[in-house]
C-alpha atoms as a PDB file:
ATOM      1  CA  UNK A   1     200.545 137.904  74.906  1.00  0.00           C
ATOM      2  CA  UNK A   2     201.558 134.546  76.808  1.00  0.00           C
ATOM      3  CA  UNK A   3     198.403 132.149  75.741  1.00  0.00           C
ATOM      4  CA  UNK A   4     196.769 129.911  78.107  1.00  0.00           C
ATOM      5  CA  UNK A   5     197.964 126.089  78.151  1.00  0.00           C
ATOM      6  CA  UNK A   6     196.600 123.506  76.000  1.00  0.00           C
ATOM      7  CA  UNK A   7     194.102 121.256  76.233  1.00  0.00           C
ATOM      8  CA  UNK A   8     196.909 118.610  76.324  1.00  0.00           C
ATOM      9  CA  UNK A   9     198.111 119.657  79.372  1.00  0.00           C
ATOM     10  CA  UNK A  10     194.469 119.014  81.488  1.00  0.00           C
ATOM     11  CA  UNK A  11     194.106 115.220  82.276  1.00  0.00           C
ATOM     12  CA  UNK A  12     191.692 113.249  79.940  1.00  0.00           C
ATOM     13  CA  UNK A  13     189.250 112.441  82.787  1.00  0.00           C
ATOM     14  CA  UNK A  14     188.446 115.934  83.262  1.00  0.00           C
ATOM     15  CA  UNK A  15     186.746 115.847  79.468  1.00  0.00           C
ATOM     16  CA  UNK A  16     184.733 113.222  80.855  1.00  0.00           C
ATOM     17  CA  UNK A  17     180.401 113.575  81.912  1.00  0.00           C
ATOM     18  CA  UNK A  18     179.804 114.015  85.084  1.00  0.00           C
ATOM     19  CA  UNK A  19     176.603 111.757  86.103  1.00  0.00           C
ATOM     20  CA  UNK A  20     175.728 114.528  88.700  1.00  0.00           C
ATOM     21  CA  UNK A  21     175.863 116.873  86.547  1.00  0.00           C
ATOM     22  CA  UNK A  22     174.495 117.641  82.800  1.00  0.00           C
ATOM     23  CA  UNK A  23     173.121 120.237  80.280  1.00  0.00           C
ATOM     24  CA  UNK A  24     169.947 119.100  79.017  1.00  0.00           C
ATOM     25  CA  UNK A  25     168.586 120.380  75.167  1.00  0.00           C
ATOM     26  CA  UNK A  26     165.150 120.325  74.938  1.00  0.00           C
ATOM     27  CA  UNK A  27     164.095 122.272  72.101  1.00  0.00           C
ATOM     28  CA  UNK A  28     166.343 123.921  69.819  1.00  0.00           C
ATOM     29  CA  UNK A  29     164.579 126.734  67.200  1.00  0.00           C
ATOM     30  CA  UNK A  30     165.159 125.967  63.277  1.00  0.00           C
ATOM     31  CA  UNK A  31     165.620 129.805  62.136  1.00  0.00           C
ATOM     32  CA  UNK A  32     168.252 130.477  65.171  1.00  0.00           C
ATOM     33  CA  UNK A  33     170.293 129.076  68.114  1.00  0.00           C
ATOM     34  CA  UNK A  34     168.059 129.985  70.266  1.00  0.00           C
ATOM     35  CA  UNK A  35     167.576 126.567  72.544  1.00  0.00           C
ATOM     36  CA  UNK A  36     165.386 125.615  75.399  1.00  0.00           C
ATOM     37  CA  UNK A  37     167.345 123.411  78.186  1.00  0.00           C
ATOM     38  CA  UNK A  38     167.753 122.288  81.776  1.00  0.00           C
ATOM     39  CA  UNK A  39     170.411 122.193  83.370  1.00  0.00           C
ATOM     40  CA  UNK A  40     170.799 119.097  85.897  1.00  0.00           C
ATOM     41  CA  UNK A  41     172.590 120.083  89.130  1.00  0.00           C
ATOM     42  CA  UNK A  42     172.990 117.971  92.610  1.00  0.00           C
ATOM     43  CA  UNK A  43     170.176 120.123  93.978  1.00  0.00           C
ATOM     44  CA  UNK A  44     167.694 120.041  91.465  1.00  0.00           C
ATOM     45  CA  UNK A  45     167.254 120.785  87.368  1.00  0.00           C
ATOM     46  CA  UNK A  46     167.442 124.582  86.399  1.00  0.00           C
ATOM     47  CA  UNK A  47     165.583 125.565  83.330  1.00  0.00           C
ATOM     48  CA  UNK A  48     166.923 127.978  80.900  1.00  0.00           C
ATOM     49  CA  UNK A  49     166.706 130.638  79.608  1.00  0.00           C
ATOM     50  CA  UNK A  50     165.198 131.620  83.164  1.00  0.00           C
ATOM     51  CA  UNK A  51     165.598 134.627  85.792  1.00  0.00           C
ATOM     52  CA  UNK A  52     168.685 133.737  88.419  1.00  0.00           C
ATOM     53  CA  UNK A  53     167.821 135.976  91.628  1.00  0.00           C
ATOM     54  CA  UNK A  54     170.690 137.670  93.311  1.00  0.00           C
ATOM     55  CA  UNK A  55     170.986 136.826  96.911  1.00  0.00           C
ATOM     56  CA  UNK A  56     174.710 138.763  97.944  1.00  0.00           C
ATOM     57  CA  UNK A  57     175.576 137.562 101.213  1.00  0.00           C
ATOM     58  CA  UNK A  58     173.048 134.476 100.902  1.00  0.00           C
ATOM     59  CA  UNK A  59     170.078 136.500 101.226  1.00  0.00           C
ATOM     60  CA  UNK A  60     167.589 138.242  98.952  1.00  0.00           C
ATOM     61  CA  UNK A  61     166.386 141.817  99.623  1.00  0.00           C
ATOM     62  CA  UNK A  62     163.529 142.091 101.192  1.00  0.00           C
ATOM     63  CA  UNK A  63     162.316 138.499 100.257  1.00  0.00           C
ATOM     64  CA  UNK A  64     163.309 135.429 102.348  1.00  0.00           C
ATOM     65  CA  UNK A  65     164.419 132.384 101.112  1.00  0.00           C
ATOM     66  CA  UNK A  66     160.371 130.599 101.441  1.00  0.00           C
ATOM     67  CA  UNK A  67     158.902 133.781  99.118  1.00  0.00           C
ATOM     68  CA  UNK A  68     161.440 133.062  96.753  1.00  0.00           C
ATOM     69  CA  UNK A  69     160.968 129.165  96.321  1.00  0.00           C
ATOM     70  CA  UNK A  70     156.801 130.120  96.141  1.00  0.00           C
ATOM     71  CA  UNK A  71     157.977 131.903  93.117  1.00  0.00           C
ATOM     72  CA  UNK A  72     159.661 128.921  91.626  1.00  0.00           C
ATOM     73  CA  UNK A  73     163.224 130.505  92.057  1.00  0.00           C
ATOM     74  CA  UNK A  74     165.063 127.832  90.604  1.00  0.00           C
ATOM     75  CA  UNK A  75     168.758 128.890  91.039  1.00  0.00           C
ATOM     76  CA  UNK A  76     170.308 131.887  93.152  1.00  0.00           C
ATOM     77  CA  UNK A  77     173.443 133.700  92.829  1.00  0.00           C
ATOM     78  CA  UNK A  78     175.843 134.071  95.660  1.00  0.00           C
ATOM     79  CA  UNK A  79     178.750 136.948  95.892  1.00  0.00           C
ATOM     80  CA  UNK A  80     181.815 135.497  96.530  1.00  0.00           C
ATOM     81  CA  UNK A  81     183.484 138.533  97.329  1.00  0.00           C
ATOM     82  CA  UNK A  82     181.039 139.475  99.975  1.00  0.00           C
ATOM     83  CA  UNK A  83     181.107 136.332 101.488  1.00  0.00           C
ATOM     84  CA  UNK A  84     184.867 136.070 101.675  1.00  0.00           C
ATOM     85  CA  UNK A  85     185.077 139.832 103.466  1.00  0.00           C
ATOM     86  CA  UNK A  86     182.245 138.524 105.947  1.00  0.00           C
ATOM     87  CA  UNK A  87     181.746 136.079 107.115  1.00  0.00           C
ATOM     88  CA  UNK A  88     184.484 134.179 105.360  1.00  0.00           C
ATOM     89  CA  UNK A  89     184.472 130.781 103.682  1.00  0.00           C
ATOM     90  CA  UNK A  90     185.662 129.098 107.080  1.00  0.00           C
ATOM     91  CA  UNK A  91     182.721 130.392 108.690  1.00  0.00           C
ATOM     92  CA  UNK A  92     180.267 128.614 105.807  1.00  0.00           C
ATOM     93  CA  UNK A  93     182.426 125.515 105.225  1.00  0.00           C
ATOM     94  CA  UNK A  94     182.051 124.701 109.251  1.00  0.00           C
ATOM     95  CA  UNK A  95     178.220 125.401 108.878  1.00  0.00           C
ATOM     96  CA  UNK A  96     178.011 122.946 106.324  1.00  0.00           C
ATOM     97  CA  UNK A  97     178.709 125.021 103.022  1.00  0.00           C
ATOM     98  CA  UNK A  98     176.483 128.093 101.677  1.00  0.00           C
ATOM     99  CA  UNK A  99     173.077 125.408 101.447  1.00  0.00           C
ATOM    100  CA  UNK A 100     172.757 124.664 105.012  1.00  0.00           C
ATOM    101  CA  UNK A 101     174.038 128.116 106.174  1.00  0.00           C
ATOM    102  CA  UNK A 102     171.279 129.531 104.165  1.00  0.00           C
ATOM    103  CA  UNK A 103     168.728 126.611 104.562  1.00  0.00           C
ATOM    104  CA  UNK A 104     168.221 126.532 100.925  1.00  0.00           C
ATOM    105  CA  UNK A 105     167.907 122.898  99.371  1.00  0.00           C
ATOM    106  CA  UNK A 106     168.064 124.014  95.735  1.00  0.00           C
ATOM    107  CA  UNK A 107     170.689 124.782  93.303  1.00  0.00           C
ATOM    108  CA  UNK A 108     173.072 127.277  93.916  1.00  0.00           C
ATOM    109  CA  UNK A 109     176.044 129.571  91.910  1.00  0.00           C
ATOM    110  CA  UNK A 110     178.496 131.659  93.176  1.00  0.00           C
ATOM    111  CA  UNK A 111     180.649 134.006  91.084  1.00  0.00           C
ATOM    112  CA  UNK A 112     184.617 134.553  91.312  1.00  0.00           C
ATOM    113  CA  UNK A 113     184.524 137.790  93.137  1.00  0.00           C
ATOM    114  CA  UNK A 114     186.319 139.252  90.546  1.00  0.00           C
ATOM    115  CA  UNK A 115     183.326 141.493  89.517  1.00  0.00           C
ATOM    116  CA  UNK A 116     182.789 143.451  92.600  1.00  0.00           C
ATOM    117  CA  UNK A 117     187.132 143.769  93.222  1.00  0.00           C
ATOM    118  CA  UNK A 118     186.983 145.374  90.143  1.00  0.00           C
ATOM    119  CA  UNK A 119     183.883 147.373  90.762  1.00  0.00           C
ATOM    120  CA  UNK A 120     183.721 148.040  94.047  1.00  0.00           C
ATOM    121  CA  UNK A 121     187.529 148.769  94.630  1.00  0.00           C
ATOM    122  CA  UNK A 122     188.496 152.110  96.423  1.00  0.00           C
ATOM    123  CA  UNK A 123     184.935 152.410  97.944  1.00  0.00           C
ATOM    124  CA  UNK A 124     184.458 153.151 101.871  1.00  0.00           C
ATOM    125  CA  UNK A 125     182.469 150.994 103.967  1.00  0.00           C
ATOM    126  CA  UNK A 126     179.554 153.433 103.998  1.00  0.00           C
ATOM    127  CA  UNK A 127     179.945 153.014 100.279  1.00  0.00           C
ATOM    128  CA  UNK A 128     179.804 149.339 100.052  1.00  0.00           C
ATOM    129  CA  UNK A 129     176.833 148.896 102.204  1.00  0.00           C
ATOM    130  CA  UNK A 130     174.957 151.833 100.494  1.00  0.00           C
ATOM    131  CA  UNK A 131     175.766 150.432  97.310  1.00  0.00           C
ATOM    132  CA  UNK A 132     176.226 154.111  95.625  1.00  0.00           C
ATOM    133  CA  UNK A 133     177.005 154.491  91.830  1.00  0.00           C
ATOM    134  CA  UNK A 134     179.711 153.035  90.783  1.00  0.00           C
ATOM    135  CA  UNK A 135     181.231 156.635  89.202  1.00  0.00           C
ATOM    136  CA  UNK A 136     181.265 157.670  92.923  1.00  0.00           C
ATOM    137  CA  UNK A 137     183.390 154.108  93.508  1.00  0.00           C
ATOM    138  CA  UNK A 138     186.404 154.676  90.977  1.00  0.00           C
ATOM    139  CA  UNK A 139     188.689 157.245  92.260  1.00  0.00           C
ATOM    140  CA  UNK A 140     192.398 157.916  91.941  1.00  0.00           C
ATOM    141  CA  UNK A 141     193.011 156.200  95.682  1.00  0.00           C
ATOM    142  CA  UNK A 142     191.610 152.989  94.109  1.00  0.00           C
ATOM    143  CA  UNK A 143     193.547 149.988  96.148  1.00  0.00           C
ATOM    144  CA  UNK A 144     192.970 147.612  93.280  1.00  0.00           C
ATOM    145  CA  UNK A 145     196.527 146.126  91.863  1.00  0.00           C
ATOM    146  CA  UNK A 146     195.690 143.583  88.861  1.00  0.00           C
ATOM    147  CA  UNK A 147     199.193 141.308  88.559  1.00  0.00           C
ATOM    148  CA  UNK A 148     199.918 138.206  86.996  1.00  0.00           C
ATOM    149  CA  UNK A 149     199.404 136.418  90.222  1.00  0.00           C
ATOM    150  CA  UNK A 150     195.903 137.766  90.835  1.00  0.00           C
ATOM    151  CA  UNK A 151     194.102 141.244  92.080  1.00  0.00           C
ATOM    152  CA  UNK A 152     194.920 142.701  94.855  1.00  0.00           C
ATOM    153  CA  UNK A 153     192.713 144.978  97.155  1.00  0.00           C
ATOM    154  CA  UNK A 154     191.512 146.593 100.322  1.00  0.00           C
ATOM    155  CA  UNK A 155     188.311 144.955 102.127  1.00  0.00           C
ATOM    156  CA  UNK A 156     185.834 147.752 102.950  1.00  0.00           C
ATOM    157  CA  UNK A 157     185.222 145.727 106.839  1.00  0.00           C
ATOM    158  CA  UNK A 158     188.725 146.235 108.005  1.00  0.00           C
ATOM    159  CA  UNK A 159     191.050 147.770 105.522  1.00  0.00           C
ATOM    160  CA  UNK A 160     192.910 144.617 105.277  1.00  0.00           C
ATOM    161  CA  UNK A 161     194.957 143.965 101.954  1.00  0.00           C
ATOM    162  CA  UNK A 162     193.601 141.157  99.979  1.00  0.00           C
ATOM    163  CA  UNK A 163     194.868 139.307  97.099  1.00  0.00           C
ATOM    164  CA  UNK A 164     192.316 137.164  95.468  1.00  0.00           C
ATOM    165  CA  UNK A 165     194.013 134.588  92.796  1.00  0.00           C
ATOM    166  CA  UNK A 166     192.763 131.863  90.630  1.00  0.00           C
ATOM    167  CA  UNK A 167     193.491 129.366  93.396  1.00  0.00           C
ATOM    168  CA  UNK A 168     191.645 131.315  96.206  1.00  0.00           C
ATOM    169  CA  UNK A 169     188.589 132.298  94.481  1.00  0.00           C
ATOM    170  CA  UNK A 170     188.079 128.344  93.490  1.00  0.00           C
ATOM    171  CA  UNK A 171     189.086 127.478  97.241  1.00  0.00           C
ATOM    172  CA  UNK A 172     186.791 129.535  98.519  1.00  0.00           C
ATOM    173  CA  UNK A 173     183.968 128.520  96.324  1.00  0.00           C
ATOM    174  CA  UNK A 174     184.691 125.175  97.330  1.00  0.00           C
ATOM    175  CA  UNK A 175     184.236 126.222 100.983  1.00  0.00           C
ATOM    176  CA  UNK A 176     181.034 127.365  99.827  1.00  0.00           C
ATOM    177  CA  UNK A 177     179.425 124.159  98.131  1.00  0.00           C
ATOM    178  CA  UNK A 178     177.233 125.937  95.397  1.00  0.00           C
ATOM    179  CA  UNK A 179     176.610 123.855  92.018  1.00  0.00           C
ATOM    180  CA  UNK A 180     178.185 126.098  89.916  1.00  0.00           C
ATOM    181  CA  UNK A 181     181.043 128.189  90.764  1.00  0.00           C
ATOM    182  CA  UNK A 182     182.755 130.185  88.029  1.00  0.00           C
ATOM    183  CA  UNK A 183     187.109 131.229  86.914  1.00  0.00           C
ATOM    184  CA  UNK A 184     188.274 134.462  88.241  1.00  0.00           C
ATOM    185  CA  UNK A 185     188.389 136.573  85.104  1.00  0.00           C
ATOM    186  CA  UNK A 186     189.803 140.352  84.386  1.00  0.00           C
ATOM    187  CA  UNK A 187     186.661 143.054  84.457  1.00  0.00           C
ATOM    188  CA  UNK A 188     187.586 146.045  82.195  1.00  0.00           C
ATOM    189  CA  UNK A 189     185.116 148.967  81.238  1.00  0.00           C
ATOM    190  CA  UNK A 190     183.598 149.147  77.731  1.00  0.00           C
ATOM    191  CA  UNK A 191     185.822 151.946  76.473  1.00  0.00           C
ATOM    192  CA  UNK A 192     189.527 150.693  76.900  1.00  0.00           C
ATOM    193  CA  UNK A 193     191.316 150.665  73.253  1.00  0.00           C
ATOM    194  CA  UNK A 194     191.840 147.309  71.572  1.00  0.00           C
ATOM    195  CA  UNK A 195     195.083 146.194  72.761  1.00  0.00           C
ATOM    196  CA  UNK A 196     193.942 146.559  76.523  1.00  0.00           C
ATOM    197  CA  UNK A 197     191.180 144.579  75.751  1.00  0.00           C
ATOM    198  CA  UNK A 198     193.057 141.705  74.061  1.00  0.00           C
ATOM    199  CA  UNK A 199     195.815 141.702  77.049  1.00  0.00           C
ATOM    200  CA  UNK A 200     193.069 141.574  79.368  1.00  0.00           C
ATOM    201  CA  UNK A 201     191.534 138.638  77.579  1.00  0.00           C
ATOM    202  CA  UNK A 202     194.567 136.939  77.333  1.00  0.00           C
ATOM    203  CA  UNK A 203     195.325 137.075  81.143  1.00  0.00           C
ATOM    204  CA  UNK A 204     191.635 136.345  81.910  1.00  0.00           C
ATOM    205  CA  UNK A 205     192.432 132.891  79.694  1.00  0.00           C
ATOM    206  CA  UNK A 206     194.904 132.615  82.085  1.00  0.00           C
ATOM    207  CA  UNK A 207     193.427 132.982  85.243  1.00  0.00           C
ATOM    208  CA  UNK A 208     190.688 130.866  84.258  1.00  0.00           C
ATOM    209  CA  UNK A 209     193.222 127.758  83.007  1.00  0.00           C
ATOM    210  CA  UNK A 210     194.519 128.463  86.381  1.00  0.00           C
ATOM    211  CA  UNK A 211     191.152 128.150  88.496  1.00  0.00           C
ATOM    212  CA  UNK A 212     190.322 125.073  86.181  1.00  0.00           C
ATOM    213  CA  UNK A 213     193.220 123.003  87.415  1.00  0.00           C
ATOM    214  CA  UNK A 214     192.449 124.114  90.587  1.00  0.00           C
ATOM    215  CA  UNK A 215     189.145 123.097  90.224  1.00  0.00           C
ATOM    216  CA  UNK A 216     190.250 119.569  89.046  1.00  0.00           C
ATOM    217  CA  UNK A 217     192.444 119.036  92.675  1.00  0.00           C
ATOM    218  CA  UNK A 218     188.993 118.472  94.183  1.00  0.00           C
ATOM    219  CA  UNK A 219     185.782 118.736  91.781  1.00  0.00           C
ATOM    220  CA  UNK A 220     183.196 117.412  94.831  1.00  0.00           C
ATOM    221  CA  UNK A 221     179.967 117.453  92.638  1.00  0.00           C
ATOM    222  CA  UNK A 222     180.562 121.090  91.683  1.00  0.00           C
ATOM    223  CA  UNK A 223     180.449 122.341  87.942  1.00  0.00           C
ATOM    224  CA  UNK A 224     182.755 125.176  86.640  1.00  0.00           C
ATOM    225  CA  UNK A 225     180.943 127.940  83.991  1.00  0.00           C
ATOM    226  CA  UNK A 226     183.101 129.227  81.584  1.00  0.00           C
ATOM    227  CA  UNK A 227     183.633 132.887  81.517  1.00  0.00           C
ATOM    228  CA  UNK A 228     183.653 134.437  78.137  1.00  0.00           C
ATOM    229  CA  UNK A 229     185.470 137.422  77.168  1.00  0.00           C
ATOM    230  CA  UNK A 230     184.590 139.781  74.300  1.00  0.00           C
ATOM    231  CA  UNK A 231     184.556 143.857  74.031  1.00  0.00           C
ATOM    232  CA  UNK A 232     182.708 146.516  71.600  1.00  0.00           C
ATOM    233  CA  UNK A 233     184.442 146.293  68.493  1.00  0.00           C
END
């Protein structure tokens, strides 16, 4: 159970506000933590708690990007994995990063990718794009290979082997542009026993230590949301 680095170890600048960037409390209740904020972003101020639509290759279903700001969509949420299978970061970062490519001027996250690698792995194509159950999705030829170094898997376009690390999920995200961008973390199901769970948490500490300093190389005006781990007992 190796533990993540210190706080010692990150440079003292990265404790430091970010003037393009800032949490906002704006009411905070007296018989709980329950808290109403905003959240300040390059693109605009996101008000929580609020609904964050899911657009997974840049685009919502059904809805285009002009029904969605009539509905006061404040933020969207990206799929990194999808976007690095097709069409890749390169693809985005030469466009002008995930705004412009998806001529949306508001603010934007993306997630790790580590969500669908873990929950999509050893699916088909036809699988992927039909977005079946996910009990149909876990089988014993699963391609997913979680190591130290990162998690390694099969993309369902072209069968090529993957591995998607700390480093290459922030690079990528980077490539992207969004706001917020988020570690890679370690997705388990709910009913692994208790020392699973606390090596998983352990190496999601980790990976996320990891993505931070990777993060740090280059922050642009891009904030990082911490992943937290937890399980059912």
């Amino acid at each position: 159970l190796t533990p993540p680095p210190p706080p010692s170890e990150f440079p003292e600048w990265a404790y430091e506000p970010r003037d393009f960037f800032k949490f906002e409390i704006v009411y905070q209740s007296k018989k709980s933590r329950a808290r109403v904020g905003r959240i300040h972003t390059p693109h605009g101020i996101v008000e929580t708690p609020g609904f964050v639509s899911v657009a997974t290759n840049g685009a919502l279903k059904a809805v285009d990007h002009r029904a969605g700001d009539a509905t006061d969509c404040q933020l969207m949420f990206c799929n990194s994995y999808h976007l690095l299978i097709q069409p890749g970061p390169a693809v985005i970062e030469k466009a002008g990063g995930l705004h412009k490519f998806i001529n949306r001027d508001r603010p934007l996250i993306t997630d790790s990718g580590g969500f669908q690698v873990f929950s999509l792995s050893g699916a088909d194509a036809a699988d992927e794009m039909n977005m079946k159950s996910l009990a149909k999705r876990h089988h014993s030829k699963s391609m997913l290979k979680v190591t130290e170094e990162g998690a390694s898997f099969q993309s369902y376009k072209d069968g090529k082997k993957i591995l998607l690390t700390p480093e290459l999920s922030v690079q990528s995200q980077k490539a992207y542009g969004a706001d917020i961008i988020v570690p890679l973390d370690e997705l388990l199901p709910a009913n692994v026993d208790d020392r699973r769970l606390l090596h998983s948490v352990y190496l999601t500490h980790r990976w996320e230590a990891r993505s931070l300093q990777e993060h740090l190389k280059d922050i642009r005006q891009q904030a990082m949301f911490c992943v937290i781990h937890g399980g059912m007992n």
